[in-house]
Protein backbone atom coordinates (compact mmCIF):
# COMPACT_ATOMS: atom_id res chain seq x y z
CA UNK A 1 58.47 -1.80 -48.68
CA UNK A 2 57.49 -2.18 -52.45
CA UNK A 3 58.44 0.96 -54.75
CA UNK A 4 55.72 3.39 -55.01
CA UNK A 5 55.72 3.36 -59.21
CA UNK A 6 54.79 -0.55 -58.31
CA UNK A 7 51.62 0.81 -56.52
CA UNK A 8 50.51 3.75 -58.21
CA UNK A 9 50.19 1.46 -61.19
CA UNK A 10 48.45 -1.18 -59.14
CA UNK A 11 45.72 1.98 -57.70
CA UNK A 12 45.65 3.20 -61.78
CA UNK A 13 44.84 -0.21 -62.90
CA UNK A 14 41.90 -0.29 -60.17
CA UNK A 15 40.54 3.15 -60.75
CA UNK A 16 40.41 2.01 -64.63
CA UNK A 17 38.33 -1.20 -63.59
CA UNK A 18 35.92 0.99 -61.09
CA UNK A 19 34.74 2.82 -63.90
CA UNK A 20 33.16 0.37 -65.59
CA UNK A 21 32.24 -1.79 -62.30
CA UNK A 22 31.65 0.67 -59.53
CA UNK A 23 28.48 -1.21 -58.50
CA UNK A 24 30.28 -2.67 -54.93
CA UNK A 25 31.03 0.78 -54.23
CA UNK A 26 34.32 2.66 -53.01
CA UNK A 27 34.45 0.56 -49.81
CA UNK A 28 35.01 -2.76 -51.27
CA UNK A 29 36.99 -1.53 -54.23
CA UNK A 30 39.58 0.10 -51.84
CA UNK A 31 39.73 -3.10 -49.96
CA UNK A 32 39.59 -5.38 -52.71
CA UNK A 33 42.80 -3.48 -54.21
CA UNK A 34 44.75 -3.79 -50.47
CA UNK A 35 43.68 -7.11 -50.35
CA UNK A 36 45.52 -7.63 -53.75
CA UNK A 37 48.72 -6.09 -52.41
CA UNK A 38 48.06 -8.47 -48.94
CA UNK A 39 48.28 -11.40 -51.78
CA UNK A 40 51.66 -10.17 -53.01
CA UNK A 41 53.34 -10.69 -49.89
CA UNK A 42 52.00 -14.37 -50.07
CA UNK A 43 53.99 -15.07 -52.75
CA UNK A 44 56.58 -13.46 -50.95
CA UNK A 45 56.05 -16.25 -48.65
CA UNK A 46 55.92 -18.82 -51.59
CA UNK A 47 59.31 -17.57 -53.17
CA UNK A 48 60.97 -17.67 -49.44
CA UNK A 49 59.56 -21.45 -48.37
CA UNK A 50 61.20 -22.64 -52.04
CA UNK A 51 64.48 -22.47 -50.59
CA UNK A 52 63.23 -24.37 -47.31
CA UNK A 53 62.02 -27.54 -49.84
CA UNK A 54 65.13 -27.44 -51.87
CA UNK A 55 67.55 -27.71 -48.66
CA UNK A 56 65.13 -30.78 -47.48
CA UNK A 57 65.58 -32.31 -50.90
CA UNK A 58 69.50 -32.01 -50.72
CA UNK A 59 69.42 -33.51 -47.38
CA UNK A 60 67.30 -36.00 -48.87
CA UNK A 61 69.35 -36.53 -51.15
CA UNK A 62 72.45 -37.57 -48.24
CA UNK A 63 70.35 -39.48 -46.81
CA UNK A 64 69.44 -41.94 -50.44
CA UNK A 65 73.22 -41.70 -50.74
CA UNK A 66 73.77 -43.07 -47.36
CA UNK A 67 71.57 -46.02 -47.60
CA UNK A 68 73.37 -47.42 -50.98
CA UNK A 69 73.93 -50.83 -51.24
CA UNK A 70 77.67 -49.86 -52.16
CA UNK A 71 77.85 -46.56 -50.92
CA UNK A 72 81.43 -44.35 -51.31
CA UNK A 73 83.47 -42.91 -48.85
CA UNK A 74 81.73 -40.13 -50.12
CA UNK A 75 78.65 -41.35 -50.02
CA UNK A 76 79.00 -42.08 -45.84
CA UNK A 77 81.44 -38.86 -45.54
CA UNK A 78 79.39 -36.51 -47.36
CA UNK A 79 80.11 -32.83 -47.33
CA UNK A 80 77.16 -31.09 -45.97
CA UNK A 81 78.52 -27.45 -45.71
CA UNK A 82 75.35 -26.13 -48.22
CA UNK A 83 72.59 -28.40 -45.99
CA UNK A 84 74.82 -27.45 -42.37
CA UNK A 85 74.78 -23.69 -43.67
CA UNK A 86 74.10 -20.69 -41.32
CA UNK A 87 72.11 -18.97 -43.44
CA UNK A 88 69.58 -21.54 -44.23
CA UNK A 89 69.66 -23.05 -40.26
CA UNK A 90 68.12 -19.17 -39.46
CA UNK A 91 65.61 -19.59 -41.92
CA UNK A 92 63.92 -22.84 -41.14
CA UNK A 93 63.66 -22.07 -37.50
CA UNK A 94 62.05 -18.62 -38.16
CA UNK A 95 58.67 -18.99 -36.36
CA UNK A 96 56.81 -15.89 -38.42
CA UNK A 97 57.87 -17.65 -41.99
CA UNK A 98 57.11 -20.91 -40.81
CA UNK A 99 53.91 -19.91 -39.73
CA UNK A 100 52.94 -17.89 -43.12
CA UNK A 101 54.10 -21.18 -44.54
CA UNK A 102 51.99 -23.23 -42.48
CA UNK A 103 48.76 -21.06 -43.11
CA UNK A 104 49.02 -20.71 -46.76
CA UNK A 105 49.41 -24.55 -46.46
CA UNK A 106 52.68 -24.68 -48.88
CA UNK A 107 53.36 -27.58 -50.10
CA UNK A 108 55.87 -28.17 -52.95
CA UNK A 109 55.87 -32.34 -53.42
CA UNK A 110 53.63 -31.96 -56.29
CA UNK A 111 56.42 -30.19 -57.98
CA UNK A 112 59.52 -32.51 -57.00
CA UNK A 113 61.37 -33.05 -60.68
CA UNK A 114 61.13 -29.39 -60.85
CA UNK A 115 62.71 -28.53 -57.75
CA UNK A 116 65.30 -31.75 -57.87
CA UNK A 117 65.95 -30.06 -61.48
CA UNK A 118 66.85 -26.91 -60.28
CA UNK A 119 69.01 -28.14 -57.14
CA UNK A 120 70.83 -30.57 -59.81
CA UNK A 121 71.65 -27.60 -62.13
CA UNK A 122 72.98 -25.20 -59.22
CA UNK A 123 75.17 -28.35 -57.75
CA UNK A 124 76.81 -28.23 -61.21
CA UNK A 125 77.57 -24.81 -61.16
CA UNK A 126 81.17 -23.25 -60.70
CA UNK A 127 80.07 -21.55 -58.06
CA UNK A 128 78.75 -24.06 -55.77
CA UNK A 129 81.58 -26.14 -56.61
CA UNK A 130 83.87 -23.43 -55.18
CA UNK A 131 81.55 -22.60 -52.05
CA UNK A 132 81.51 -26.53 -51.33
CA UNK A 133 85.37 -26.84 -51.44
CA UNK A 134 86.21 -23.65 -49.35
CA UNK A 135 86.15 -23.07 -45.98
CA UNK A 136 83.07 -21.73 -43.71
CA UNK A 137 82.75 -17.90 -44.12
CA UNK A 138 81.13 -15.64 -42.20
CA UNK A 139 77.54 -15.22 -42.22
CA UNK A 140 77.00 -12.48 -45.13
CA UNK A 141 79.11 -15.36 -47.44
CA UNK A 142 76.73 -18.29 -46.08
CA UNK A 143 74.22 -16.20 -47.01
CA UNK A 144 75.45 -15.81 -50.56
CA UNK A 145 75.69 -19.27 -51.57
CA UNK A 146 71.44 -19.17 -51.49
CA UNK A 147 71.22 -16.22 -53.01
CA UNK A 148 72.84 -17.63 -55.72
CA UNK A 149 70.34 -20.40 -55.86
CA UNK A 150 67.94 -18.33 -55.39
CA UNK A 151 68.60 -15.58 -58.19
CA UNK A 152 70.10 -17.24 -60.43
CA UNK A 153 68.15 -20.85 -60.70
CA UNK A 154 65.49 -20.18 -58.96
CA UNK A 155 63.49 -17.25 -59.88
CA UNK A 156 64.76 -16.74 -62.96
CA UNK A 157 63.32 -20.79 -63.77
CA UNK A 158 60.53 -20.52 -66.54
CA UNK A 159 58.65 -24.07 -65.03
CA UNK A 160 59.22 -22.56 -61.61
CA UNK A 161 57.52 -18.96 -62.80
CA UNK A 162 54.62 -21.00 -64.49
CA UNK A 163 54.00 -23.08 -61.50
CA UNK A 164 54.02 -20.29 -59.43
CA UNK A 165 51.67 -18.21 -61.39
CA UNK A 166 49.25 -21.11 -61.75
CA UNK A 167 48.70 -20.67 -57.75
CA UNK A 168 47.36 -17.19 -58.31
CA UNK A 169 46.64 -16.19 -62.63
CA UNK A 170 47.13 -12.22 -61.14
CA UNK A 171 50.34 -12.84 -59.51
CA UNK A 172 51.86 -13.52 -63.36
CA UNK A 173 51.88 -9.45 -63.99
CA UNK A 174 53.93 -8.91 -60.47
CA UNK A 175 56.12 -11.99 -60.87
CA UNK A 176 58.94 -9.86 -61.69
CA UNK A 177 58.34 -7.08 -59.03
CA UNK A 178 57.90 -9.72 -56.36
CA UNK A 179 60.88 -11.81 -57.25
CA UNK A 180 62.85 -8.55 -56.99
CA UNK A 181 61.65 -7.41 -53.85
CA UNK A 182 62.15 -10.93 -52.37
CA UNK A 183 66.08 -11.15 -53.93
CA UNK A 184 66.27 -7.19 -52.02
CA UNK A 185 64.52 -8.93 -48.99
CA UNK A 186 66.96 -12.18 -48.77
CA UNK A 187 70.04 -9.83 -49.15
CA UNK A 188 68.65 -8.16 -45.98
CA UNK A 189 67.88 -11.08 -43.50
CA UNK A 190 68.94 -11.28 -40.81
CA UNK A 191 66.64 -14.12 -39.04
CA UNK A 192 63.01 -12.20 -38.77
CA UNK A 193 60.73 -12.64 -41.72
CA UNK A 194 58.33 -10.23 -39.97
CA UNK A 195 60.79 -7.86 -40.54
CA UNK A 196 61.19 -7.49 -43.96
CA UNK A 197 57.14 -7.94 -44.21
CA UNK A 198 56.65 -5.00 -41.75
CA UNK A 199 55.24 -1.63 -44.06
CA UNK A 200 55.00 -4.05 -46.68
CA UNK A 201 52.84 -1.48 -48.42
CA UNK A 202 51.87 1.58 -47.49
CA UNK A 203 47.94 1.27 -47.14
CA UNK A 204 47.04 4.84 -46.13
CA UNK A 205 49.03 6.12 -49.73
CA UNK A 206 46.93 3.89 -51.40
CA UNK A 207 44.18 4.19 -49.90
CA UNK A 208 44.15 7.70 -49.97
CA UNK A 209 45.33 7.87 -53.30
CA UNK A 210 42.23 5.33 -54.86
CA UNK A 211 39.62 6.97 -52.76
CA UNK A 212 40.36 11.23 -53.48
CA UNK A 213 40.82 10.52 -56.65
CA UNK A 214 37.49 8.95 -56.75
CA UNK A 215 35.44 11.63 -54.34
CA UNK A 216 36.65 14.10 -56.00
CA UNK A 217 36.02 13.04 -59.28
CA UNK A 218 33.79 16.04 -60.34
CA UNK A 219 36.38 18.53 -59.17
CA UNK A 220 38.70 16.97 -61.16
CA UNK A 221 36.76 16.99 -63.91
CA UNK A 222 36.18 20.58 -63.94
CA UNK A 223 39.58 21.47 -63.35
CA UNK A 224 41.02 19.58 -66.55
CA UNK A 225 38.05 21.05 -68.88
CA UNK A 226 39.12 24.38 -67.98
CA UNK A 227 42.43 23.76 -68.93
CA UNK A 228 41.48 21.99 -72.02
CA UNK A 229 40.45 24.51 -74.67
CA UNK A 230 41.76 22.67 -77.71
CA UNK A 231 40.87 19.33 -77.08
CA UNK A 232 37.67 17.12 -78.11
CA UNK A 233 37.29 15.57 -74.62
CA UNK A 234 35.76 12.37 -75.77
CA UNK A 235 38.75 12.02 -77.57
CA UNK A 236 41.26 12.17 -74.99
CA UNK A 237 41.69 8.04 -73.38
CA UNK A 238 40.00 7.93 -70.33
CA UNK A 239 43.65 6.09 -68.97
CA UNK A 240 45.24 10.22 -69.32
CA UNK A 241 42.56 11.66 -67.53
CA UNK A 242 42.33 9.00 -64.64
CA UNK A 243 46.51 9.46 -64.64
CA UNK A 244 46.16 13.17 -64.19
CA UNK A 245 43.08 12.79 -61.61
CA UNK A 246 45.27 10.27 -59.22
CA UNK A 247 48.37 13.24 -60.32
CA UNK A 248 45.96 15.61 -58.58
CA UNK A 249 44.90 13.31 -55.71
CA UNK A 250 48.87 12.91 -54.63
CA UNK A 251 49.47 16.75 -55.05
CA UNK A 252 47.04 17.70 -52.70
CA UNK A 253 46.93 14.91 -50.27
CA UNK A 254 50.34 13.52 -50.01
CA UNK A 255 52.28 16.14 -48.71
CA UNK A 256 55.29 14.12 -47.68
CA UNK A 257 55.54 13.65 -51.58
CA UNK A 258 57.72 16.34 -53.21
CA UNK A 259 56.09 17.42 -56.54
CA UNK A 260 58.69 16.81 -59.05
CA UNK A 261 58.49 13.12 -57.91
CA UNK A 262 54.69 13.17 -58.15
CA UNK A 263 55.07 14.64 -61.81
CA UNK A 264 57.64 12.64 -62.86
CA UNK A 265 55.97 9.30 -61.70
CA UNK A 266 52.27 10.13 -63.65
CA UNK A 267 54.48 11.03 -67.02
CA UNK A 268 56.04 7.28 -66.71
CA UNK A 269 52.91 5.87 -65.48
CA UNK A 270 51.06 7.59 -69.18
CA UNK A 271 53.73 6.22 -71.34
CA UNK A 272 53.89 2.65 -69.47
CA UNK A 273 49.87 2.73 -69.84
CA UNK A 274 48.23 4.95 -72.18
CA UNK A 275 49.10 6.00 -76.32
CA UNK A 276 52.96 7.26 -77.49
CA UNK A 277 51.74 10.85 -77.34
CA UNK A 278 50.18 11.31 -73.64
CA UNK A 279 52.93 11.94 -71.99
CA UNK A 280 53.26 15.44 -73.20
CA UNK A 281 49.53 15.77 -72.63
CA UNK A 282 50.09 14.49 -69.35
CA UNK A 283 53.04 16.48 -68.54
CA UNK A 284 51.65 20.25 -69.58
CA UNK A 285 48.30 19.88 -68.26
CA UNK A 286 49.14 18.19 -64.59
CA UNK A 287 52.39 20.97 -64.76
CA UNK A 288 49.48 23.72 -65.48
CA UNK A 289 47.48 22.45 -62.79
CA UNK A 290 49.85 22.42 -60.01
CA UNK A 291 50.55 25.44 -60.52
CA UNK A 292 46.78 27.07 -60.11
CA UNK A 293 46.64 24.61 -57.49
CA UNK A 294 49.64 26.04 -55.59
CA UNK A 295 48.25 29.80 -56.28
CA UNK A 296 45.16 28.74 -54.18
CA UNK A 297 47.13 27.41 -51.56
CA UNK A 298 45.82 24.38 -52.33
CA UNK A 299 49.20 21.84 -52.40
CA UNK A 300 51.23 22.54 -49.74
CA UNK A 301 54.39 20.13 -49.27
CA UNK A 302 56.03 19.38 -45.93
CA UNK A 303 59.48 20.12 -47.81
CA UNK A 304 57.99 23.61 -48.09
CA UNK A 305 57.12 23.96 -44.72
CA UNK A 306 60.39 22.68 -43.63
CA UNK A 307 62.51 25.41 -45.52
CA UNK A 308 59.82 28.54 -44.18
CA UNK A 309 60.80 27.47 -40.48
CA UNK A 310 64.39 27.34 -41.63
CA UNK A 311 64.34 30.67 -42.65
């Protein structure tokens, strides 16, 4: 499941954009932003099926060697521990990956010297050196020998990030998100891609999240200009008050959400997104509100509710 900071910033960046093109309506914004988190785990799928086309380019690779005019010993006895390995054998017969793989059409020929590249680079590393000269491990040290590949020439590949990103222009701001949620994901398989895609995101926090903060925009509104006695509000940036409007939507919606988190998280969000000095602004006036709010009776947390039976 991606990190919720990931997502709130993905529903702040489309509540910015509906308020200067809310002409498709709430509707087809809300899907238009799920459908942009659906596109994430795509590349998911794109990051995954990379390590499919490099293991068919090493055994490529045994194969050219075999057919040498004046092929080695080594050349007819090769050592195919990496192609042979446990981990990777899992992964190209896993029917839900192959099957993403299949639909997306992924297809990787057009970038051979880049792939061939990094597979040359990784063969001359200490590490695969060592993995290639020891004996078979179990399963969790198969499985390390690609992550290796994977973290540490794969993803972390410049060409490989700008091919990538040419696919899709928005998947270049989530690159490194992605590639770190797919790292998480390959330390966790266990032979079902479906798994690790299952709750990819969670639709009904965003969802909720994008479309409160929108319906109750006038609410909102009022409730920050009473609060605001000091401020020109056409100076504040619209980016502080659509922070502290989602801020509101998650206090009162998302009960499962404890507050301190949902404070904490719209403070980073205003200093990852708006001017050096919102986060105080921020901070007081969504700390001011909660606090009316919980008067009323209005946010009400299931942590809350838990302790009251307790007692």
């Amino acid at each position: 499941m991606l990190n919720r900071h990931f997502i709130r910033a993905k529903v702040l960046q489309s509540l910015y954009s509906f308020q200067f093109n809310d002409c498709n309506g709430v509707n087809e914004h809300n899907k238009k932003l799920l459908d942009s988190f659906n596109s994430l785990l795509d590349l998911h799928t794109y990051l995954f099926s990379s390590l499919i086309y490099i293991h068919s380019l090493a055994l490529e690779r045994i194969e050219d060697n075999r057919r040498k005019l004046l092929p080695t010993d080594e050349d007819l006895n090769p050592n195919t521990k990496f192609v042979d390995n446990d981990f990777i054998t899992l992964l190209l017969n896993d029917n839900e990956l192959l099957k993403r793989k299949e639909a997306l059409k992924i297809n990787w020929n057009e970038n051979r010297d880049l792939f061939m590249n990094i597979l040359k680079k990784f063969n001359n590393s200490n590490s695969y050196k060592t993995y290639m000269n020891s004996e078979k491990g179990d399963f969790e040290s198969e499985k390390n020998i690609y992550i290796q590949l994977f973290k540490n020439y794969l993803i972390s590949n410049e060409n490989y990030f700008d091919n990538v990103c040419e696919m899709k222009m928005e998947w270049e701001s989530d690159y490194d998100t992605m590639a770190l949620w797919s790292l998480k994901s390959l330390k966790e398989y266990e032979g079902r891609f479906e798994k690790l895609s299952d709750n990819f995101v969670e639709e009904n926090f965003i969802t909720s999240v994008f479309k409160r903060t929108i319906e109750n925009d006038k609410e909102y509104s009022e409730l920050i200009n009473a609060k605001v006695h000091n401020w020109d509000m056409d100076r504040v940036a619209l980016m502080d008050i659509l922070i502290i409007k989602m801020g509101l939507s998650e206090l009162i919606y998302c009960p499962e959400i404890p507050i301190n988190v949902t404070l904490n998280e719209y403070v980073e969000l205003s200093k990852e997104f708006s001017t050096p000095k919102s986060k105080l602004f921020v901070n007081g006036l969504l700390d001011k509100l909660m606090v009316d709010l919980r008067a009323k009776g209005r946010i009400k947390k299931l942590e809350e509710e838990t302790n009251e039976t307790e007692l």
